[in-house]
C-alpha atoms as a PDB file:
ATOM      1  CA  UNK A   1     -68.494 -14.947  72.130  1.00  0.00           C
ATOM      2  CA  UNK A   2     -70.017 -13.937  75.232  1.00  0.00           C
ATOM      3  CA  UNK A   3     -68.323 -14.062  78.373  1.00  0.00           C
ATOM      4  CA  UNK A   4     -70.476 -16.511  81.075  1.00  0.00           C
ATOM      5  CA  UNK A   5     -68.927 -14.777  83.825  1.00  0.00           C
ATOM      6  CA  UNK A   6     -70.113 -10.995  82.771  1.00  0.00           C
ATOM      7  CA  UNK A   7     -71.964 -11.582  79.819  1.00  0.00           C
ATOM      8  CA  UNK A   8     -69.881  -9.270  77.541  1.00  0.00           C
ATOM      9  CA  UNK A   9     -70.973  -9.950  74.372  1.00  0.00           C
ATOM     10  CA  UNK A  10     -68.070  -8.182  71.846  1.00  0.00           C
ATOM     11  CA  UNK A  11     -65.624 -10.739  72.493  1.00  0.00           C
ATOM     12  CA  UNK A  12     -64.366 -12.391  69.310  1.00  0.00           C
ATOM     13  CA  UNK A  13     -64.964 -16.045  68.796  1.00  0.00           C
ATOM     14  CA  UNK A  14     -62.119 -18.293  69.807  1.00  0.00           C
ATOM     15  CA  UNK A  15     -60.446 -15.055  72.305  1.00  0.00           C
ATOM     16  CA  UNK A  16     -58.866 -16.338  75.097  1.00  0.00           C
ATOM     17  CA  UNK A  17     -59.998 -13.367  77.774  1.00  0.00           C
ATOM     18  CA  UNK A  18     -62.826 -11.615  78.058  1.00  0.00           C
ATOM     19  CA  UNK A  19     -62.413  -7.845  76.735  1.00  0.00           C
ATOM     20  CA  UNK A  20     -64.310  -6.480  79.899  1.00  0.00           C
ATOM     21  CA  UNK A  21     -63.322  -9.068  82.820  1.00  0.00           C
ATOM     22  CA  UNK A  22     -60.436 -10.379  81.640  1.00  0.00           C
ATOM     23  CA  UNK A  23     -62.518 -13.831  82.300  1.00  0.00           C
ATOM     24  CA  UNK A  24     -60.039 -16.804  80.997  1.00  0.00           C
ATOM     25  CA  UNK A  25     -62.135 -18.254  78.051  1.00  0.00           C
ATOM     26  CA  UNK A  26     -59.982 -20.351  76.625  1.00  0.00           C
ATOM     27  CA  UNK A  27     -61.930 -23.594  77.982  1.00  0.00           C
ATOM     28  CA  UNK A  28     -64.956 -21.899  77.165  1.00  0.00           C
ATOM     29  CA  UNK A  29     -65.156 -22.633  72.904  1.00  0.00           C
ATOM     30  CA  UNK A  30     -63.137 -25.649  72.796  1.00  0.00           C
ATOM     31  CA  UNK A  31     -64.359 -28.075  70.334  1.00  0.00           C
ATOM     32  CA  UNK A  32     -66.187 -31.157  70.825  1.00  0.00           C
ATOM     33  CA  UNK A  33     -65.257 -34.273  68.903  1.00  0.00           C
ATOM     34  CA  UNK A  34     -68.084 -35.503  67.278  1.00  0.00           C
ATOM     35  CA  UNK A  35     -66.575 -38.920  65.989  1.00  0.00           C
ATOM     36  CA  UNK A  36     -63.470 -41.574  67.211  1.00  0.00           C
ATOM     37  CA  UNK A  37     -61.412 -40.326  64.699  1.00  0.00           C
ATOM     38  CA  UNK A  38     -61.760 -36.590  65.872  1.00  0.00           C
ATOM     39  CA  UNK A  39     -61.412 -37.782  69.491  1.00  0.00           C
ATOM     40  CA  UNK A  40     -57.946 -39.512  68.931  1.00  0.00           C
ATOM     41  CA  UNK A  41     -56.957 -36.561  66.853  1.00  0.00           C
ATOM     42  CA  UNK A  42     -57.544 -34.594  70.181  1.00  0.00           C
ATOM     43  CA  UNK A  43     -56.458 -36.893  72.836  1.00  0.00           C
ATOM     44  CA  UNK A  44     -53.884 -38.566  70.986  1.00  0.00           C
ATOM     45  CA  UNK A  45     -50.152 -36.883  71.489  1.00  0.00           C
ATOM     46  CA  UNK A  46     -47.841 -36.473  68.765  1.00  0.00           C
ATOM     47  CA  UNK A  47     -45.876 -39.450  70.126  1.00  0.00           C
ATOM     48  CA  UNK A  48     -47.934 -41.810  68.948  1.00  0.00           C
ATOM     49  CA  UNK A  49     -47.155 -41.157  65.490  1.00  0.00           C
ATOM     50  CA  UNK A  50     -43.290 -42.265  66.584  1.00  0.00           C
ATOM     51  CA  UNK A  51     -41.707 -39.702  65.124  1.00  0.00           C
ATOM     52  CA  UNK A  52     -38.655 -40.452  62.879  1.00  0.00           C
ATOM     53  CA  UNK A  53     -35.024 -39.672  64.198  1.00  0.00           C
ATOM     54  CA  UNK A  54     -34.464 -36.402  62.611  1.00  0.00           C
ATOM     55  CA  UNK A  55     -31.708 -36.387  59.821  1.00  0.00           C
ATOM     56  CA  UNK A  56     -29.698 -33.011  60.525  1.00  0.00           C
ATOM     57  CA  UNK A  57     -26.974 -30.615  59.043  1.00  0.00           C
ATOM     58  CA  UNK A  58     -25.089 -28.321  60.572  1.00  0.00           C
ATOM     59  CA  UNK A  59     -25.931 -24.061  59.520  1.00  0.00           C
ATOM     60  CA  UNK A  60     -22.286 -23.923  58.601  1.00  0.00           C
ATOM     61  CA  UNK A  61     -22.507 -26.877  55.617  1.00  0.00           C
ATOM     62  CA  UNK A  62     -23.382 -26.132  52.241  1.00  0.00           C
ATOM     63  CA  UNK A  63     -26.328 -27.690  50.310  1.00  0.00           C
ATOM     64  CA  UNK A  64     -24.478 -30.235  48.668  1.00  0.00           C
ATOM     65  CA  UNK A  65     -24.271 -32.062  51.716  1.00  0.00           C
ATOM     66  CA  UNK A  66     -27.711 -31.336  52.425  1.00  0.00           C
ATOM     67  CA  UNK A  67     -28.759 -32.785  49.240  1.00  0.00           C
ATOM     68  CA  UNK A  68     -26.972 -35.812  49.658  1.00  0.00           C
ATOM     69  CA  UNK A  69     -28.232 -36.415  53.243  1.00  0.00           C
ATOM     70  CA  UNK A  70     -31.727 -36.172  51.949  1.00  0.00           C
ATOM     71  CA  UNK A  71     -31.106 -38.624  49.042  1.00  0.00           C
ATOM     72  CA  UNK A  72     -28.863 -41.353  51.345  1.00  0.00           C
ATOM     73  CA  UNK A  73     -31.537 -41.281  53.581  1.00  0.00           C
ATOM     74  CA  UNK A  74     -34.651 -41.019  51.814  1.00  0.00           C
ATOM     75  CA  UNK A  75     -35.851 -38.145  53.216  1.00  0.00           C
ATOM     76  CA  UNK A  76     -37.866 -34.286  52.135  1.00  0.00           C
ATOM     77  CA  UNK A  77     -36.121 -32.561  55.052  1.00  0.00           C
ATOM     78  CA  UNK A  78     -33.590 -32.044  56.974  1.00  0.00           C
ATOM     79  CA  UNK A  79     -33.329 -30.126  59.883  1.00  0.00           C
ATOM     80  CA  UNK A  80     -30.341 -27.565  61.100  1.00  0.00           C
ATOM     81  CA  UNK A  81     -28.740 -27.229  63.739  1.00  0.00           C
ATOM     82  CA  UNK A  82     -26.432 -24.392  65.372  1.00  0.00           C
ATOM     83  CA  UNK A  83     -23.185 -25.612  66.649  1.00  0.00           C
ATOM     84  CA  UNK A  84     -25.223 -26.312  70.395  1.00  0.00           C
ATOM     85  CA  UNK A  85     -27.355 -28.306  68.475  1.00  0.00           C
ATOM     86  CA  UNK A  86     -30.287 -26.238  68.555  1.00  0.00           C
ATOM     87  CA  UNK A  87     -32.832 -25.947  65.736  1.00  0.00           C
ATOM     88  CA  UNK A  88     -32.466 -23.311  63.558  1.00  0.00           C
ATOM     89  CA  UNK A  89     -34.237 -24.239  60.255  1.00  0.00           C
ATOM     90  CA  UNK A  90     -35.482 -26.682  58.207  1.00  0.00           C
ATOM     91  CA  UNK A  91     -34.386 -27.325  54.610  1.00  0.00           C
ATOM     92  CA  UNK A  92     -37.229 -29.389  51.838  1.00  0.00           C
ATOM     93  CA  UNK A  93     -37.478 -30.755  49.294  1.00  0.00           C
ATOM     94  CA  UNK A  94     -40.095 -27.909  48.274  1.00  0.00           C
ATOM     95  CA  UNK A  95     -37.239 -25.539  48.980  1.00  0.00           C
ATOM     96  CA  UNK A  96     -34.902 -27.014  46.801  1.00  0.00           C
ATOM     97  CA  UNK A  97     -37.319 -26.394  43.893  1.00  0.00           C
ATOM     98  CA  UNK A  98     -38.608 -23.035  45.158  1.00  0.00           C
ATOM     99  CA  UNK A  99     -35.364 -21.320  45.832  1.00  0.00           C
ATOM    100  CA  UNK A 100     -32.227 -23.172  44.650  1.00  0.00           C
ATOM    101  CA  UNK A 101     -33.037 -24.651  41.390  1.00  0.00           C
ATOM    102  CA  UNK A 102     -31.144 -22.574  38.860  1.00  0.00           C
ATOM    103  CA  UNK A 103     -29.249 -21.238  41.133  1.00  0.00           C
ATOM    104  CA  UNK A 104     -25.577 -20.773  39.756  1.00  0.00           C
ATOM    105  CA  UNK A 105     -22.889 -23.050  42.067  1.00  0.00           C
ATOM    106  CA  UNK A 106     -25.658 -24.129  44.190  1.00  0.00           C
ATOM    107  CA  UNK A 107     -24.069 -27.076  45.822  1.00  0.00           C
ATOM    108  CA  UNK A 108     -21.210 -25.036  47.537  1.00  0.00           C
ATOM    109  CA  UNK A 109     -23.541 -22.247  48.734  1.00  0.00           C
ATOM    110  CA  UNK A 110     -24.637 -22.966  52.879  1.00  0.00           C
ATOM    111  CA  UNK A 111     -27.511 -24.128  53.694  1.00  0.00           C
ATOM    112  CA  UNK A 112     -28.503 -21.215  55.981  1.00  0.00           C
ATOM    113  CA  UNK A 113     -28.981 -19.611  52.240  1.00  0.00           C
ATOM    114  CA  UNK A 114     -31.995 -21.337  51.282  1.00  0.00           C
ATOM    115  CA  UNK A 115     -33.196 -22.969  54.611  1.00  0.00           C
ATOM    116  CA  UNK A 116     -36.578 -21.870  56.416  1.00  0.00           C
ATOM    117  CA  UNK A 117     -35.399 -20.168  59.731  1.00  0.00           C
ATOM    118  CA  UNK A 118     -37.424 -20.409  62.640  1.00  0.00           C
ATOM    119  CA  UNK A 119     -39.670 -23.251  61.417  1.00  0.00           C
ATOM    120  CA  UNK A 120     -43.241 -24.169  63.168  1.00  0.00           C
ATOM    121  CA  UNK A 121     -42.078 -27.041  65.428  1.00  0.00           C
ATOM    122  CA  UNK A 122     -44.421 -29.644  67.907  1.00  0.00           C
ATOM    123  CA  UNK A 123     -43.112 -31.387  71.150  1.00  0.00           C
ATOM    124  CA  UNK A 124     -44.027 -35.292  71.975  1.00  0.00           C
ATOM    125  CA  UNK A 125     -46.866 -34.145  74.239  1.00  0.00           C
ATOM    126  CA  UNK A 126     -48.492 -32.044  71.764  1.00  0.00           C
ATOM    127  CA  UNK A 127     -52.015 -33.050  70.608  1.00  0.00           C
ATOM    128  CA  UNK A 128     -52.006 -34.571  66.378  1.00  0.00           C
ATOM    129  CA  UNK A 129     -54.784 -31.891  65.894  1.00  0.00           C
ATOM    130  CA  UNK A 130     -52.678 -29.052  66.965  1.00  0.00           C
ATOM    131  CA  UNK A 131     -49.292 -30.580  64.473  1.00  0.00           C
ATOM    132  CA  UNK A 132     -52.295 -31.361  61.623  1.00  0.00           C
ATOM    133  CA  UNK A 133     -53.255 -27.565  62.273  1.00  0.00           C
ATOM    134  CA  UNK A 134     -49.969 -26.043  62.036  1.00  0.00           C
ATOM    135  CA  UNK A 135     -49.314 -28.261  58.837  1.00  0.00           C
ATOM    136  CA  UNK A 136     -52.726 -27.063  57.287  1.00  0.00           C
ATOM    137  CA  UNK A 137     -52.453 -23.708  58.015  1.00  0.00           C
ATOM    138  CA  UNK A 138     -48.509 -23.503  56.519  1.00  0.00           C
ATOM    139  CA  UNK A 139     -49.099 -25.288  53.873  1.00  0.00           C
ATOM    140  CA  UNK A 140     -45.985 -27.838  55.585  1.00  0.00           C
ATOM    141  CA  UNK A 141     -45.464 -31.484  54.926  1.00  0.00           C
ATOM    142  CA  UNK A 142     -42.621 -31.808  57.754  1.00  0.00           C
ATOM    143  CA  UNK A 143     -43.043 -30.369  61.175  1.00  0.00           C
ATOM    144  CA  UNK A 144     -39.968 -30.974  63.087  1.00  0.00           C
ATOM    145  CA  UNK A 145     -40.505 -32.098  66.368  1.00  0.00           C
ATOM    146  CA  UNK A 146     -38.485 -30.172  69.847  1.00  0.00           C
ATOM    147  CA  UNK A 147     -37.451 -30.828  73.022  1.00  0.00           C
ATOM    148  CA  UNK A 148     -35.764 -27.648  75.070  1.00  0.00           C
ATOM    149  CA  UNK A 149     -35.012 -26.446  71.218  1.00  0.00           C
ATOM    150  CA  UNK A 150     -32.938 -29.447  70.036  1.00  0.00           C
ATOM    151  CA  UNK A 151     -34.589 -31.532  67.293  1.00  0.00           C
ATOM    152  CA  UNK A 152     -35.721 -35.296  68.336  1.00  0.00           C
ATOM    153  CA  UNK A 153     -38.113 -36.064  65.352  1.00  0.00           C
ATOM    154  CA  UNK A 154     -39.654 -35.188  62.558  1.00  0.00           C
ATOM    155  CA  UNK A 155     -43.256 -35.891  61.462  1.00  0.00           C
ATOM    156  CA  UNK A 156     -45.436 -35.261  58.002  1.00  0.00           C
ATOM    157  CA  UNK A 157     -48.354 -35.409  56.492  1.00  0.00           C
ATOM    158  CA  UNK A 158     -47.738 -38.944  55.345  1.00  0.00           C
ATOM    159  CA  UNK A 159     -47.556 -40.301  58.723  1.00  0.00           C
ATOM    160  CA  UNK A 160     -50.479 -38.580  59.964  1.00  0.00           C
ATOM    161  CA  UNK A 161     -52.540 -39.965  56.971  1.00  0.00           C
ATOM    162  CA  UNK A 162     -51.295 -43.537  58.219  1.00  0.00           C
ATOM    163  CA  UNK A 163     -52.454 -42.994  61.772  1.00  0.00           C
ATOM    164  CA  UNK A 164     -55.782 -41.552  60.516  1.00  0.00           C
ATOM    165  CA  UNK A 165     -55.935 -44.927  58.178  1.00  0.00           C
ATOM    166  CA  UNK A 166     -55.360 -47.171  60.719  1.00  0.00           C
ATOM    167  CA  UNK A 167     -58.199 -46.068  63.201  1.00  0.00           C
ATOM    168  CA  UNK A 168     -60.201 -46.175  60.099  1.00  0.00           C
ATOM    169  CA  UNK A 169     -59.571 -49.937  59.960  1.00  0.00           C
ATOM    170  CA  UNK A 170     -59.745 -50.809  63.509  1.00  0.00           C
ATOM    171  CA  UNK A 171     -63.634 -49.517  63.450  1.00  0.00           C
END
C-alpha cells in the first residue's frame, strides 16, 4: 500500500501506519460496500441482531450442570463466569464432542476443564461484519457478546443468516 502522505510504497496492504511516516492508514484501505446487503453488514451494529440473554455457569461447576443448562434451555453454549461475573470462557456444543466425549466421569469434572478460555467476544456497538469476521476466521458459531467484561448476549451464525435473509426480502 502506498502511503498518500509520503508515498512509501513497502507498506503491507491493510497496515495501519505507514513504515516510514508513521502516517495513520487505517482509513486509507477501508472497504467499500458495493451492495445494500454489504452496507448494512457495515453500518449495522451488532445490536440489531438482539442478542439473546446469555445462559451462564459459574468456572467452579462441573459439566453436568453445564450440560443440563444447555439442554433446559435449548442452547450450543454457555458462557462462564468468574465469581465477579466476568467472562472467562465459553463452553459448546462442538466442545462437548471435541474434548469430553469419552471422557471417563465426565459429568463431575468442572467446566473450566473443557471450556474455551479467553473466547473472541463483540460489544453492542460493534459492526455485524466485524462479529461475521471473527466467526469466519475461528471457525465459531457463538460469539459471546461484552460489556466492561461481563457477558450480556450471545449471538451465532444462525442469527446472522436471519438478518442477512430478511434484507434479502425487504429488496
Amino acid at each position: 500500500m502506498i502511503c498518500p502522505l509520503c508515498g512509501h510504497k513497502g507498506n503491507l496492504p491493510g497496515a495501519d501506519w505507514c513504515l516510514w511516516c508513521q502516517f495513520d492508514l487505517s482509513a486509507v484501505d477501508r472497504p467499500v460496500p458495493s451492495d445494500r446487503i454489504e452496507h448494512s453488514l457495515m453500518s449495522d451494529s451488532v445490536s440489531v441482531l438482539g442478542p439473546r440473554v446469555p445462559v451462564t455457569v459459574s468456572d467452579t461447576a462441573d459439566i453436568g450442570i453445564a450440560v443440563r443448562s444447555m439442554i433446559d434451555r435449548q442452547v450450543g453454549a454457555v458462557l462462564v463466569t468468574d465469581a465477579s461475573g466476568r467472562l472467562v470462557g465459553i463452553l459448546t456444543e462442538r466442545d462437548f464432542l471435541t474434548k469430553v466425549a469419552g471422557s471417563a466421569d465426565f459429568a463431575s469434572r468442572p467446566v473450566a476443564a473443557f471450556m474455551t478460555r479467553h473466547p473472541e467476544t463483540v460489544r453492542l456497538a460493534d459492526p455485524l461484519a466485524f462479529a461475521l469476521g471473527k466467526m469466519a476466521g475461528g471457525g465459531y458459531r457463538h460469539l459471546p457478546v461484552v460489556a466492561d467484561g461481563k457477558p450480556v448476549g450471545v449471538v451465532s451464525v444462525r442469527d446472522i443468516l436471519r438478518y442477512i435473509v430478511g434484507l434479502c426480502r425487504e429488496g
